[in-house]
Every structure is written in C-alpha cells, then in structure tokens.
PDB file of N, CA and C in Angstrom:
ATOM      1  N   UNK A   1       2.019  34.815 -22.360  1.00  0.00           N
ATOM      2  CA  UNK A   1       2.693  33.567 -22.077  1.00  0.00           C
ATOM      3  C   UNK A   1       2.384  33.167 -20.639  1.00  0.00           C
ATOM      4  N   UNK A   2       2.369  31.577 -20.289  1.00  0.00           N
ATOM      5  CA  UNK A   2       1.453  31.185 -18.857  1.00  0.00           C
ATOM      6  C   UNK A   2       2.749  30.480 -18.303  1.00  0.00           C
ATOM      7  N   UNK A   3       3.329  31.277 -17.230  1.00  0.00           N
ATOM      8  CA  UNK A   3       4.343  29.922 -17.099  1.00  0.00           C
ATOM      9  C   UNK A   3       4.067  29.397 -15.743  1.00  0.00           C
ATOM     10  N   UNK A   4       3.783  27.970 -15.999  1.00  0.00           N
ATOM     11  CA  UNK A   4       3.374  27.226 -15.018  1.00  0.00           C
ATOM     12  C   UNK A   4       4.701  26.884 -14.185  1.00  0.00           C
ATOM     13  N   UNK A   5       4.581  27.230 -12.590  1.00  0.00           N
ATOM     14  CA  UNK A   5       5.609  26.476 -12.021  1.00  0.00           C
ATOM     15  C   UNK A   5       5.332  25.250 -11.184  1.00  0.00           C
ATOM     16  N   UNK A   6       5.268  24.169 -11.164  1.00  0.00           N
ATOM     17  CA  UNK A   6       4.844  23.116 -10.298  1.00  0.00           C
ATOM     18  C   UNK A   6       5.567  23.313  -8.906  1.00  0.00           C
ATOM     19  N   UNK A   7       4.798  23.235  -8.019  1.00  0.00           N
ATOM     20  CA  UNK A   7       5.365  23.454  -6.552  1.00  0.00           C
ATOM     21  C   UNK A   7       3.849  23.040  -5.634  1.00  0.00           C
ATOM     22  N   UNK A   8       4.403  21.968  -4.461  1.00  0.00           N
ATOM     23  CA  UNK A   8       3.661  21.186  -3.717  1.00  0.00           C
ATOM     24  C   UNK A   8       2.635  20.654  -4.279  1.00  0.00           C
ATOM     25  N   UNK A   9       2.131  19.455  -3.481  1.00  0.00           N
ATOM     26  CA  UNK A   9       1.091  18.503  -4.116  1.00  0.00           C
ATOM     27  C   UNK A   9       0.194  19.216  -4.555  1.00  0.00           C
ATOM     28  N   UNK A  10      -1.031  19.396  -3.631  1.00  0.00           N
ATOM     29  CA  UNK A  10      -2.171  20.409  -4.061  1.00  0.00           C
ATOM     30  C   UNK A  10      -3.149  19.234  -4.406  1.00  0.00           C
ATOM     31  N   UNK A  11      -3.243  18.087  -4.290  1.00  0.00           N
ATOM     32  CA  UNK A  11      -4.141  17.235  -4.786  1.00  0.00           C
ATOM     33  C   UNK A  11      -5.711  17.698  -4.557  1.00  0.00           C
ATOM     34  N   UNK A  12      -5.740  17.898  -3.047  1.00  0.00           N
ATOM     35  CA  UNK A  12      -7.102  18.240  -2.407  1.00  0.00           C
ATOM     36  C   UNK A  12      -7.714  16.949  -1.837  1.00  0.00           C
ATOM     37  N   UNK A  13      -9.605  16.803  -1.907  1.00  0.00           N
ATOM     38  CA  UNK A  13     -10.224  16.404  -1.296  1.00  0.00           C
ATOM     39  C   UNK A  13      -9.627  14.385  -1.840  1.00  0.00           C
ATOM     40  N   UNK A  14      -9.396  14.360  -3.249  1.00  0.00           N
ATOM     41  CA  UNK A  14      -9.699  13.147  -3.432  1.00  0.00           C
ATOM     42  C   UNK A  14      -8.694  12.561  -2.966  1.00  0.00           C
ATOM     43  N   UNK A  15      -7.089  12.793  -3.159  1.00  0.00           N
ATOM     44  CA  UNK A  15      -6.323  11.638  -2.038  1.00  0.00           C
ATOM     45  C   UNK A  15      -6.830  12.131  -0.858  1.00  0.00           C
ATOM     46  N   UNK A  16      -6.775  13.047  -0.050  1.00  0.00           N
ATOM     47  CA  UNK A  16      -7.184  12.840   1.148  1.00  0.00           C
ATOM     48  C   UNK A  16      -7.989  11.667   1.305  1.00  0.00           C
ATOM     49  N   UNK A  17      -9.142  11.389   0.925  1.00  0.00           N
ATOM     50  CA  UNK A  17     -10.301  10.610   0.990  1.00  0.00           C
ATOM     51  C   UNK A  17      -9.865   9.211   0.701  1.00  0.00           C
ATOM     52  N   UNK A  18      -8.738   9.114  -0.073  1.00  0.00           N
ATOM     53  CA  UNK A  18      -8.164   8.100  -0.502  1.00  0.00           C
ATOM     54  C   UNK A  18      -7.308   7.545   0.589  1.00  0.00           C
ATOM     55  N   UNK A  19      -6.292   8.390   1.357  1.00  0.00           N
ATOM     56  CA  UNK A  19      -5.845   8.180   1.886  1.00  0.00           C
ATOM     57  C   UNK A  19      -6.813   7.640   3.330  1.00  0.00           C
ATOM     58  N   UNK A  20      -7.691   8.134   3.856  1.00  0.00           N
ATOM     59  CA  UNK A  20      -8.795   7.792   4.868  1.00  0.00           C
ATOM     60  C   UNK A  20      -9.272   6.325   4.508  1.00  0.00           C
ATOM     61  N   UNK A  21      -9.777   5.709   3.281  1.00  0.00           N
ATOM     62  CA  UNK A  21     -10.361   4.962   2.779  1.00  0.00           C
ATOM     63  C   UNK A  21      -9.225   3.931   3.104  1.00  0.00           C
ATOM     64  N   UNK A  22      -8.167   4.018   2.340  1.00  0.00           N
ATOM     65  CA  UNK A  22      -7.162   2.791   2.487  1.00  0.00           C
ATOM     66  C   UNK A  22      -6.432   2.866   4.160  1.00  0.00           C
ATOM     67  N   UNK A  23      -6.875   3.543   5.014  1.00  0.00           N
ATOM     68  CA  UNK A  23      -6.200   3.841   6.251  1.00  0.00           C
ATOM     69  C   UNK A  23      -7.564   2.872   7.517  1.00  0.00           C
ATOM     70  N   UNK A  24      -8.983   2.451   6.480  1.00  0.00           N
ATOM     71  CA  UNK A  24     -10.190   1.785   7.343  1.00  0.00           C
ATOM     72  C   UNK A  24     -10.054   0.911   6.651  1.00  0.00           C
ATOM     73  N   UNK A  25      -9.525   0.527   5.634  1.00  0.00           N
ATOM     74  CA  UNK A  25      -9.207  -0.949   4.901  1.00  0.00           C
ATOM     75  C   UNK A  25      -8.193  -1.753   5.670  1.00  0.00           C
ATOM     76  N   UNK A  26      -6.702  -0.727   5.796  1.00  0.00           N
ATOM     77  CA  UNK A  26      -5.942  -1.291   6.876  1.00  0.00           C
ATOM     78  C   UNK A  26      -6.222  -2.071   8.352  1.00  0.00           C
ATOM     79  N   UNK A  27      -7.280  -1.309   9.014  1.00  0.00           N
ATOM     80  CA  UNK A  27      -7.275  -1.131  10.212  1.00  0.00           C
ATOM     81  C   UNK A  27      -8.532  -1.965  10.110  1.00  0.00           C
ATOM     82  N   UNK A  28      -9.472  -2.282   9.418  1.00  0.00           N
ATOM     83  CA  UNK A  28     -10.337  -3.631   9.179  1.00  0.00           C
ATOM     84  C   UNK A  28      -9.264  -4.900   9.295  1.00  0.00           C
ATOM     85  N   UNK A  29      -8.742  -4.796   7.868  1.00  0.00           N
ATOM     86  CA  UNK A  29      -7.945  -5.908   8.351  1.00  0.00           C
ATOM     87  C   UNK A  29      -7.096  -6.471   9.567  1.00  0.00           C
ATOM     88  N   UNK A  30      -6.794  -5.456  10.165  1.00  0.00           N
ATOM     89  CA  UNK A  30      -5.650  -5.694  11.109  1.00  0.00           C
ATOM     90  C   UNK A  30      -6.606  -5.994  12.339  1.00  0.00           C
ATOM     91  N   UNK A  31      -7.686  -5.727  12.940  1.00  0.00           N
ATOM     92  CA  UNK A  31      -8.463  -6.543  13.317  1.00  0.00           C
ATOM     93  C   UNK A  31      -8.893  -7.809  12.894  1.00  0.00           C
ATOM     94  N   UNK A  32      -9.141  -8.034  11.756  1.00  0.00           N
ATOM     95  CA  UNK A  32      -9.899  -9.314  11.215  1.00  0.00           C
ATOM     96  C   UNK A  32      -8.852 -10.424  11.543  1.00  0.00           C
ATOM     97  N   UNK A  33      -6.801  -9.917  10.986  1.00  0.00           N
ATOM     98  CA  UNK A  33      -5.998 -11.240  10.909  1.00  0.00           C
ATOM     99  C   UNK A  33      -5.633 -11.190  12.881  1.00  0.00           C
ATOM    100  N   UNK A  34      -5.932 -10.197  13.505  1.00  0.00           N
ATOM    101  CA  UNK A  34      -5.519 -10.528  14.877  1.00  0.00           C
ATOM    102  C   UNK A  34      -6.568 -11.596  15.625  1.00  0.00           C
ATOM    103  N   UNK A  35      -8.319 -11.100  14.880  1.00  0.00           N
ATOM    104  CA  UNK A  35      -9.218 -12.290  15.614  1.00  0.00           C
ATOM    105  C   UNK A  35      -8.782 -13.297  15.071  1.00  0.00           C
ATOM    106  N   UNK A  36      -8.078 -13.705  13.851  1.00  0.00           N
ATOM    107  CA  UNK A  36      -8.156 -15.205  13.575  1.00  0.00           C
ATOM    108  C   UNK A  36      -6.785 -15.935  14.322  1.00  0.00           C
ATOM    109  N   UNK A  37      -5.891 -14.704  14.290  1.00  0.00           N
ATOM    110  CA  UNK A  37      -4.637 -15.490  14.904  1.00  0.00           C
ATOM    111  C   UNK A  37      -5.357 -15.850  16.186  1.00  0.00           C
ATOM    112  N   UNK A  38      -5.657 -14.951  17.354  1.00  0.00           N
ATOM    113  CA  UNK A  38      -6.963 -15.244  18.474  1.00  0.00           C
ATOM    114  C   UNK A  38      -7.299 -16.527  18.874  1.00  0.00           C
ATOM    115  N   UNK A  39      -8.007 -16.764  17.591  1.00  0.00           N
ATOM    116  CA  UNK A  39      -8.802 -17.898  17.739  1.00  0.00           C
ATOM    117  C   UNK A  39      -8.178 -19.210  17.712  1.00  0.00           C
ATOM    118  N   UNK A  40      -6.801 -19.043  16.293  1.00  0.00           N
ATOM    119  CA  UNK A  40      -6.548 -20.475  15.964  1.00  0.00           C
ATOM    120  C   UNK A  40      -5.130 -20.752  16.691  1.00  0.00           C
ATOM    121  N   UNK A  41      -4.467 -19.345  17.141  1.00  0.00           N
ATOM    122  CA  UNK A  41      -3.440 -19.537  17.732  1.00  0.00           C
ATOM    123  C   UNK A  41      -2.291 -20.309  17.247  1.00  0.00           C
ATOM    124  N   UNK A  42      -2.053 -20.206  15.983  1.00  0.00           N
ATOM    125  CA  UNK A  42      -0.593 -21.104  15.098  1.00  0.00           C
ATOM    126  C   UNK A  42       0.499 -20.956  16.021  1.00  0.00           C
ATOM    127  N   UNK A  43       0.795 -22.756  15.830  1.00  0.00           N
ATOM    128  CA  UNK A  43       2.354 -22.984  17.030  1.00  0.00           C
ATOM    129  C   UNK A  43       3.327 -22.865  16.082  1.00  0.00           C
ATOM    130  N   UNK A  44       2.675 -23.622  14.343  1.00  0.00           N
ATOM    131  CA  UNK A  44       3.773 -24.453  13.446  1.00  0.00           C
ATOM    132  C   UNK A  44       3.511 -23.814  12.208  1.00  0.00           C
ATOM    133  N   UNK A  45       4.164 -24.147  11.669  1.00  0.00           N
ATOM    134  CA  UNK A  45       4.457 -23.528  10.249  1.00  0.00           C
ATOM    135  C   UNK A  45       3.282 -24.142   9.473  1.00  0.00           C
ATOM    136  N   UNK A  46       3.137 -24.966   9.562  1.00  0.00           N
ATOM    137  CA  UNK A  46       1.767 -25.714   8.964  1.00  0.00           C
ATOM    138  C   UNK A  46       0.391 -25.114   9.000  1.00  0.00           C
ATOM    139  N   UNK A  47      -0.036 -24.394  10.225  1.00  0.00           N
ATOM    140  CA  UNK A  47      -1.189 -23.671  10.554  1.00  0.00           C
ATOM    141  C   UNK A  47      -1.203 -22.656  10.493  1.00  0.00           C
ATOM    142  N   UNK A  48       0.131 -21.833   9.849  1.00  0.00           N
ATOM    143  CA  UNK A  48       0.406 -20.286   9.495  1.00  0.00           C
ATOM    144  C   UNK A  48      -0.156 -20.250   7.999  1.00  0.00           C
ATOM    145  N   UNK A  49       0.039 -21.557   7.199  1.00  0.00           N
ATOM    146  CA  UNK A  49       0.020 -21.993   5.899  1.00  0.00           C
ATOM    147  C   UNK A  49      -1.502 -22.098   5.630  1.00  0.00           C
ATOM    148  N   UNK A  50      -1.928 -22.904   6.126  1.00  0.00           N
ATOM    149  CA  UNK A  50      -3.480 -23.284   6.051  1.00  0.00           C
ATOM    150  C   UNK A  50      -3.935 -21.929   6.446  1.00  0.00           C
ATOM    151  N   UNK A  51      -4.089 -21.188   7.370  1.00  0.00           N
ATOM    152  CA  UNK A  51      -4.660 -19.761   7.521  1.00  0.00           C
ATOM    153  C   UNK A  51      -4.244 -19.209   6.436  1.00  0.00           C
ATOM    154  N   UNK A  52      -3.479 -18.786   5.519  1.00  0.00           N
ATOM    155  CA  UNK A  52      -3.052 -17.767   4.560  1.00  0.00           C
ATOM    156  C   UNK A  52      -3.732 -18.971   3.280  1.00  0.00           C
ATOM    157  N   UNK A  53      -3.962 -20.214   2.944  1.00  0.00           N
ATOM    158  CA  UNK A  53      -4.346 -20.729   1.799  1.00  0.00           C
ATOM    159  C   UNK A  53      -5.716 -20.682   1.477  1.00  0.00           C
ATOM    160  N   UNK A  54      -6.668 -20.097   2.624  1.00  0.00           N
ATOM    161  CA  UNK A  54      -7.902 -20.023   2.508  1.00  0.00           C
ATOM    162  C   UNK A  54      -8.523 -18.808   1.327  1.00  0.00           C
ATOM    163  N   UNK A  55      -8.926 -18.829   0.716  1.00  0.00           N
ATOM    164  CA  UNK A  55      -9.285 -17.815  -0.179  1.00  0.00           C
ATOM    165  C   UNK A  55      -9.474 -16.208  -0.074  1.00  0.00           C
ATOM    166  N   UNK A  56     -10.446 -16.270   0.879  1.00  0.00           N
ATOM    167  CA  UNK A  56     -10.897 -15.268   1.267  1.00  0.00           C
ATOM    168  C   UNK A  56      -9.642 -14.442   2.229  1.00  0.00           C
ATOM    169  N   UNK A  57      -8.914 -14.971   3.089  1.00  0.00           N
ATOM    170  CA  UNK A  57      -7.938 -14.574   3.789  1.00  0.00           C
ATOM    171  C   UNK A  57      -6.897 -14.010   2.787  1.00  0.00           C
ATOM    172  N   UNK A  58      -6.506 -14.910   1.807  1.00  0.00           N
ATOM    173  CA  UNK A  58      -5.382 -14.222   0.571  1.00  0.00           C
ATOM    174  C   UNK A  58      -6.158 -12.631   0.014  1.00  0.00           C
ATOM    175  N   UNK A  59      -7.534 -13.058  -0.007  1.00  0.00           N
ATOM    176  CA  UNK A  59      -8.064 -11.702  -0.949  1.00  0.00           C
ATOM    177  C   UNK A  59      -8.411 -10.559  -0.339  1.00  0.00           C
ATOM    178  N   UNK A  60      -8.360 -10.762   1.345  1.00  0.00           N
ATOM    179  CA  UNK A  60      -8.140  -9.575   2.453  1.00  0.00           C
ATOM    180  C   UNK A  60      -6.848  -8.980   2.291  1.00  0.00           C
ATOM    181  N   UNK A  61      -5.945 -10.295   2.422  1.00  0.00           N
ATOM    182  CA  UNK A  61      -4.558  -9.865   2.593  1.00  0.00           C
ATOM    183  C   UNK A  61      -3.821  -8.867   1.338  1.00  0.00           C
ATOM    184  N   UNK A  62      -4.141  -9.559   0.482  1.00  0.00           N
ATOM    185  CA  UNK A  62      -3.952  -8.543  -1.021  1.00  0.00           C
ATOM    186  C   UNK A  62      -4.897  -7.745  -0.983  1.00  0.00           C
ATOM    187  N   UNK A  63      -6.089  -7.327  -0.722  1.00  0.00           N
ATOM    188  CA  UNK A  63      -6.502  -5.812  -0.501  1.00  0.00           C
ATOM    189  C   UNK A  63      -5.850  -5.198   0.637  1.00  0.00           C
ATOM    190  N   UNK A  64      -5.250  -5.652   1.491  1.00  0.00           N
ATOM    191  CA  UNK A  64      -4.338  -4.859   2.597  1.00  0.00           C
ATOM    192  C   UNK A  64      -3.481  -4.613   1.730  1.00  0.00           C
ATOM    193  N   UNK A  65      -2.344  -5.168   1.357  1.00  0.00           N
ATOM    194  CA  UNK A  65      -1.655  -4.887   0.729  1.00  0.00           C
ATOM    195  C   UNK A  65      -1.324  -3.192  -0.315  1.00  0.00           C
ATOM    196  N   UNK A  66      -2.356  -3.824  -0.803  1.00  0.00           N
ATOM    197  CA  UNK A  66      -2.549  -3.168  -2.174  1.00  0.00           C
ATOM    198  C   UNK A  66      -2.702  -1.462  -1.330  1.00  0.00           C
ATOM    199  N   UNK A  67      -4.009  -1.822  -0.640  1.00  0.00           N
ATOM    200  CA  UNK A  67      -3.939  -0.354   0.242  1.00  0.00           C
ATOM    201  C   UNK A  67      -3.111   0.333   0.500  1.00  0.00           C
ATOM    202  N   UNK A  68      -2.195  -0.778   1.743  1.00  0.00           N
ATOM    203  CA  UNK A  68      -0.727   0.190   2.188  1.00  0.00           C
ATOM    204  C   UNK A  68       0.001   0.770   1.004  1.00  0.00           C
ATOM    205  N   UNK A  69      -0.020   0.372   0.085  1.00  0.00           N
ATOM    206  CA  UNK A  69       0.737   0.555  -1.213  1.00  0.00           C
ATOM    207  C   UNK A  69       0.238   1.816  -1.971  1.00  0.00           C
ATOM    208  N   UNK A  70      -0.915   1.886  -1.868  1.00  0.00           N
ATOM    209  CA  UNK A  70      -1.340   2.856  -2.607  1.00  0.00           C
ATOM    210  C   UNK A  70      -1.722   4.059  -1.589  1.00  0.00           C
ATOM    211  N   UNK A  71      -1.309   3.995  -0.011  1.00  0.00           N
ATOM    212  CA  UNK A  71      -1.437   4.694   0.704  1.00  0.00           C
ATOM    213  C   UNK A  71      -0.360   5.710   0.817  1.00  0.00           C
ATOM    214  N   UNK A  72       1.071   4.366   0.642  1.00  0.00           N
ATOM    215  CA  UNK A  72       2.132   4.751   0.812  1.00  0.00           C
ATOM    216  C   UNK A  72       2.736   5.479  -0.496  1.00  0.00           C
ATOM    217  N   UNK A  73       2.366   5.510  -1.444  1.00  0.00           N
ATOM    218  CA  UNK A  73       2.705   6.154  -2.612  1.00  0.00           C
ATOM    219  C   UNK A  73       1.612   7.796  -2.119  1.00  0.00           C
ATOM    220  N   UNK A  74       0.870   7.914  -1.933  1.00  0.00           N
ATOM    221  CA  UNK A  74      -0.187   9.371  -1.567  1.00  0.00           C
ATOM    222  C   UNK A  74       0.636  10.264  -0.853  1.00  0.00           C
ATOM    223  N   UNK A  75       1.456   9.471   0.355  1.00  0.00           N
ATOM    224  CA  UNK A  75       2.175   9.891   1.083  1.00  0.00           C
ATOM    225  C   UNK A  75       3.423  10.436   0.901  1.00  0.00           C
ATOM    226  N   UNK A  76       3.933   9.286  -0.419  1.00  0.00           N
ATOM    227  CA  UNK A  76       5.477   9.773  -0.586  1.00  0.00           C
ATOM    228  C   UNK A  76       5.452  10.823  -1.830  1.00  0.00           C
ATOM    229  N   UNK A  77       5.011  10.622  -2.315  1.00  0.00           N
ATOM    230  CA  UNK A  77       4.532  11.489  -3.212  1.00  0.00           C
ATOM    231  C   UNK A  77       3.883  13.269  -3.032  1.00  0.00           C
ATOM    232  N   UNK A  78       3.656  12.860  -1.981  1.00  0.00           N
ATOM    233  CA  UNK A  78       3.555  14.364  -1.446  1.00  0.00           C
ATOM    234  C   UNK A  78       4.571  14.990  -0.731  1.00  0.00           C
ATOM    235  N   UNK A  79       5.030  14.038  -0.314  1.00  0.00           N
ATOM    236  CA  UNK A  79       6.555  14.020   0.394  1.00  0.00           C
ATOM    237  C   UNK A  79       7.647  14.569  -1.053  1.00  0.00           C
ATOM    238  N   UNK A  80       8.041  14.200  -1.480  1.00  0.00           N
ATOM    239  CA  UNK A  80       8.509  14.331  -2.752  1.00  0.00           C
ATOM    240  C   UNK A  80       8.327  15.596  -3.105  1.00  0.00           C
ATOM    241  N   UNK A  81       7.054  15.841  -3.618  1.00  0.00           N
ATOM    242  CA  UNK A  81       6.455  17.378  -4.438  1.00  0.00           C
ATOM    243  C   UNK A  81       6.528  18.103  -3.510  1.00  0.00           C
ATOM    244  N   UNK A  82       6.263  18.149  -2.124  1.00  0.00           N
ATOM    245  CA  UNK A  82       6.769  19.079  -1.404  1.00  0.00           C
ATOM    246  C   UNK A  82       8.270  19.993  -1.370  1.00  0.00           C
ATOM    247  N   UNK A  83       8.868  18.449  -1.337  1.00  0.00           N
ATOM    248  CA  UNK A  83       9.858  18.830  -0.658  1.00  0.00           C
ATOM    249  C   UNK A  83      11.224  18.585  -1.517  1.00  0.00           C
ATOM    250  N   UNK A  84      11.185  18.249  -2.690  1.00  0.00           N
ATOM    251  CA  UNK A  84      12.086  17.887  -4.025  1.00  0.00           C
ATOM    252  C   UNK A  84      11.997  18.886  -4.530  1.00  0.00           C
ATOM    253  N   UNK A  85      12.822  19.988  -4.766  1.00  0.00           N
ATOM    254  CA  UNK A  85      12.393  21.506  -5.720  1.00  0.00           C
ATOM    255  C   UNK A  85      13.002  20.857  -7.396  1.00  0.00           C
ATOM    256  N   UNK A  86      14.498  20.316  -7.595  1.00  0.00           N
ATOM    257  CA  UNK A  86      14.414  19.969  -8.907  1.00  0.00           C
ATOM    258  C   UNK A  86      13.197  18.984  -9.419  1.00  0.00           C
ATOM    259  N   UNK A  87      12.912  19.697 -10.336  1.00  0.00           N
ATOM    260  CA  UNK A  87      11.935  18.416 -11.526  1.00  0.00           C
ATOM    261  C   UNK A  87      12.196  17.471 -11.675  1.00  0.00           C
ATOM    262  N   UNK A  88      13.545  17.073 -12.554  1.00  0.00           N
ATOM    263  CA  UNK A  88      14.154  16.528 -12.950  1.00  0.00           C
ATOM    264  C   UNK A  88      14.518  14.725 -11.389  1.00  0.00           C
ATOM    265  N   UNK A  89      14.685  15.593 -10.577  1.00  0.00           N
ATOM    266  CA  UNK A  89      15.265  14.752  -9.425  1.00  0.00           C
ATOM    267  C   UNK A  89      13.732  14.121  -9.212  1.00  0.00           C
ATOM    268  N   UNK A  90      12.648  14.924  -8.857  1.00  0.00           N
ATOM    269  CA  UNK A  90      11.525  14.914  -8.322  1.00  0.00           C
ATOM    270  C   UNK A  90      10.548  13.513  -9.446  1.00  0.00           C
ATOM    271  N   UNK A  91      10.861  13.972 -10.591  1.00  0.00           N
ATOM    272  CA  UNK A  91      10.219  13.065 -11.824  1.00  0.00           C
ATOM    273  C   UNK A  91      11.305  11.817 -11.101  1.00  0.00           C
ATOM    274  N   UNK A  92      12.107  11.254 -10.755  1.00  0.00           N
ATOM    275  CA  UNK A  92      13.069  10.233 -10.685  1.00  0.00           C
ATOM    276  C   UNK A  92      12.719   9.632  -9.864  1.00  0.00           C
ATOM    277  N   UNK A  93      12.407   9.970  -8.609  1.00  0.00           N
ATOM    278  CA  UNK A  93      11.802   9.700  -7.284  1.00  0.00           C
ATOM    279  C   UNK A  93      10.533   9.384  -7.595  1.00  0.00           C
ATOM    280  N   UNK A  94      10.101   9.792  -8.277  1.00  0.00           N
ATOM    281  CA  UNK A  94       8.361   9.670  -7.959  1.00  0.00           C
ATOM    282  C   UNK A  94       8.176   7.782  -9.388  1.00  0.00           C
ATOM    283  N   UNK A  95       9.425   8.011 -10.119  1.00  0.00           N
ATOM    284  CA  UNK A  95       9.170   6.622 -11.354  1.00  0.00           C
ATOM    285  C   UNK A  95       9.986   5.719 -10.627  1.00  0.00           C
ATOM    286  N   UNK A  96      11.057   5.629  -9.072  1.00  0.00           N
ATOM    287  CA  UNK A  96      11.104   4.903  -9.126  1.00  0.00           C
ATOM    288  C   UNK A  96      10.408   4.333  -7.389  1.00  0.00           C
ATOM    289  N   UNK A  97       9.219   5.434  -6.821  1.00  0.00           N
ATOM    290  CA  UNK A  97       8.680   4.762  -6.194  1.00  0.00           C
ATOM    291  C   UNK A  97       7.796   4.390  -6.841  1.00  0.00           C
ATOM    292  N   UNK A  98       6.960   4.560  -7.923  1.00  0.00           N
ATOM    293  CA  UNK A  98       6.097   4.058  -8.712  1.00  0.00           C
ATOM    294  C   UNK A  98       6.807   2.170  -8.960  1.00  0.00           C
ATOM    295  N   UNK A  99       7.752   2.279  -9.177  1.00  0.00           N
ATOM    296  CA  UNK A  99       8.654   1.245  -9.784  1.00  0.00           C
ATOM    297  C   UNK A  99       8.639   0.030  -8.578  1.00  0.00           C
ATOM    298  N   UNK A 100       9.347   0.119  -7.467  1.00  0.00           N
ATOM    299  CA  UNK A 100       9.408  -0.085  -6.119  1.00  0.00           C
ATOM    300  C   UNK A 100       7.791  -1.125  -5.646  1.00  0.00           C
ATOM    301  N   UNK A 101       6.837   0.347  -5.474  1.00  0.00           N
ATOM    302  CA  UNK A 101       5.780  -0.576  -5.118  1.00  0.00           C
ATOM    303  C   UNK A 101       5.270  -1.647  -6.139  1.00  0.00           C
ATOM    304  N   UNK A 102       5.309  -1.038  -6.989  1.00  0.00           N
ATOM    305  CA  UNK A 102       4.792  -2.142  -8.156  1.00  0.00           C
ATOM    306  C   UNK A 102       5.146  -3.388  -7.648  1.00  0.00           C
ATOM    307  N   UNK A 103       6.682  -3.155  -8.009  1.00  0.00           N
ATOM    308  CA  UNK A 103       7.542  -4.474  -7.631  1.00  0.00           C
ATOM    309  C   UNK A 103       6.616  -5.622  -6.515  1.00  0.00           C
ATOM    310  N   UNK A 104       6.842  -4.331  -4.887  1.00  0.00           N
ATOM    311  CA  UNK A 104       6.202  -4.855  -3.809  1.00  0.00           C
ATOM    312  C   UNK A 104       4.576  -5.616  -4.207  1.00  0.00           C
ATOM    313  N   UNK A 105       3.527  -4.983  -5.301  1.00  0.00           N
ATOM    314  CA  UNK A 105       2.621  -5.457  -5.351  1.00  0.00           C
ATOM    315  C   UNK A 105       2.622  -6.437  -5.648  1.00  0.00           C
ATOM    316  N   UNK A 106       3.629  -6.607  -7.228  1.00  0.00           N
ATOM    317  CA  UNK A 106       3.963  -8.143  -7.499  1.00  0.00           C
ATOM    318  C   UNK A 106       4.680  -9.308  -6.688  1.00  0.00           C
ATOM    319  N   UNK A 107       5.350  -9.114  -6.171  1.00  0.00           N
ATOM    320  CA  UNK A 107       6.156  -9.492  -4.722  1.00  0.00           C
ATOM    321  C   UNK A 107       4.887 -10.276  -3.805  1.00  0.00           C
ATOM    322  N   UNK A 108       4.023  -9.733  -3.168  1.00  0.00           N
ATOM    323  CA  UNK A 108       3.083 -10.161  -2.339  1.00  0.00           C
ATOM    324  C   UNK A 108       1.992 -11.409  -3.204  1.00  0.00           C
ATOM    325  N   UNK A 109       1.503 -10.803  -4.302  1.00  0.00           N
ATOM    326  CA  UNK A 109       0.745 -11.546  -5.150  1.00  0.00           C
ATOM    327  C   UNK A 109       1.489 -12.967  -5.575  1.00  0.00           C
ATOM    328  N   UNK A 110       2.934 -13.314  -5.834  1.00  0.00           N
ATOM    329  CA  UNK A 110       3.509 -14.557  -6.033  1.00  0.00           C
ATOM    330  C   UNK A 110       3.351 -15.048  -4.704  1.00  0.00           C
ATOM    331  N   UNK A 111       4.135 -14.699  -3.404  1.00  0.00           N
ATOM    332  CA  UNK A 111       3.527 -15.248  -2.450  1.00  0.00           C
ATOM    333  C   UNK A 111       2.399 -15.687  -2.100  1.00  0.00           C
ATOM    334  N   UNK A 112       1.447 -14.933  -1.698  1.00  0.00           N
ATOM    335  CA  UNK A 112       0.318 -15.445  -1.470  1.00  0.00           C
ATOM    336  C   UNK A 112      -0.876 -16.373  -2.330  1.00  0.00           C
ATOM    337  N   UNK A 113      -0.274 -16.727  -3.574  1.00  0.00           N
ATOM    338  CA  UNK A 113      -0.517 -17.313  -4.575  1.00  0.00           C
ATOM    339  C   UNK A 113      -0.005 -18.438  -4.844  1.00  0.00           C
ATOM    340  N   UNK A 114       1.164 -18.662  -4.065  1.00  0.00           N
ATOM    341  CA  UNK A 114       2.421 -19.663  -4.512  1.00  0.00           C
ATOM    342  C   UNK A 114       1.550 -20.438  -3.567  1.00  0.00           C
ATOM    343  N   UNK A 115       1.063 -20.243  -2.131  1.00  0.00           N
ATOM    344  CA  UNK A 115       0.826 -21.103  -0.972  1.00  0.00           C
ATOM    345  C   UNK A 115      -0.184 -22.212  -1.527  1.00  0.00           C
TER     346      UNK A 115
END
C-alpha cells in the first residue's frame, strides 16, 4: 500500500520560470506605461481615457494583468501548500483564490473594454 502524503509545493523548474517570465512581462510594462505617461503627461480625465482606448495599450495592459495574476496565484499557492497542513482547509483556499483572481481577470477585461 503507497500512502501518499501531500506536503509543500515541490513544483520545481517550471513555475519558477513562470514566475521569472511573468515578473519581465511586469517590469516591461511598467516601463512602457511610465514612458507614455512621460511623454503625454495626462492633466484630465479625458487623456487618461484616450491613452487606455488605444488598442495596443489595452492588450499590454491585459497581458500585465493577466501576469500579475497568474504570478500571484504561483505565489499564493505555494504559500498555502506550504504552510496550510489541513487538506481540506488548503483545497478551500487554493478554489477560492482560484475564484478571486478569476473574478479580478474578469474585472479588468470589462474595464478596459468598456473604454
């Protein structure tokens, strides 16, 4: 008989890598929206609008997004399996940060869509 006990993440190389990947996606962007603020310098609500309605800017911004999101789940999630010893509690935490970001993903996507 094999009895498996689940205890700490253990993922290995691929979130790591994941986590690195969405951590130069971040940090691209966060350069890219600081040169444009830079440049265009928004006083009014109007020119915050027009910067975020441009296409390409929404489809940075939702790959930022999406990143932190899927960064922040690598993270909590290890956080969690670490450090949650019931299952039971641990399975709860982990469906309703699953639940949470989702939300947040959908959350950002009506916004930046609505503009």
């Amino acid at each position: 008989m094999n009895n498996r006990i689940v205890v700490g993440a253990h993922y290995g190389l691929k979130d790591w890598l994941a986590q690195r990947a969405t951590a130069v996606v971040m940090a691209f962007y966060s350069v890219f929206i600081v040169a444009i603020l830079l440049v265009l310098k928004p006083a009014d609500f109007d020119v915050w609008r027009s910067i975020f309605a441009n296409g390409p800017v929404k489809f940075f911004t939702f790959l930022f997004a999406l990143s932190l999101f899927y960064h922040a789940w690598i993270g909590i999630r290890d956080l969690w399996m670490d450090y949650v010893k019931p299952v039971s509690v641990r399975l709860t935490l982990h469906v309703l940060t699953i639940l949470l970001l989702a939300g947040y993903s959908g959350w950002i996507a009506a916004i930046l869509w609505r503009l």
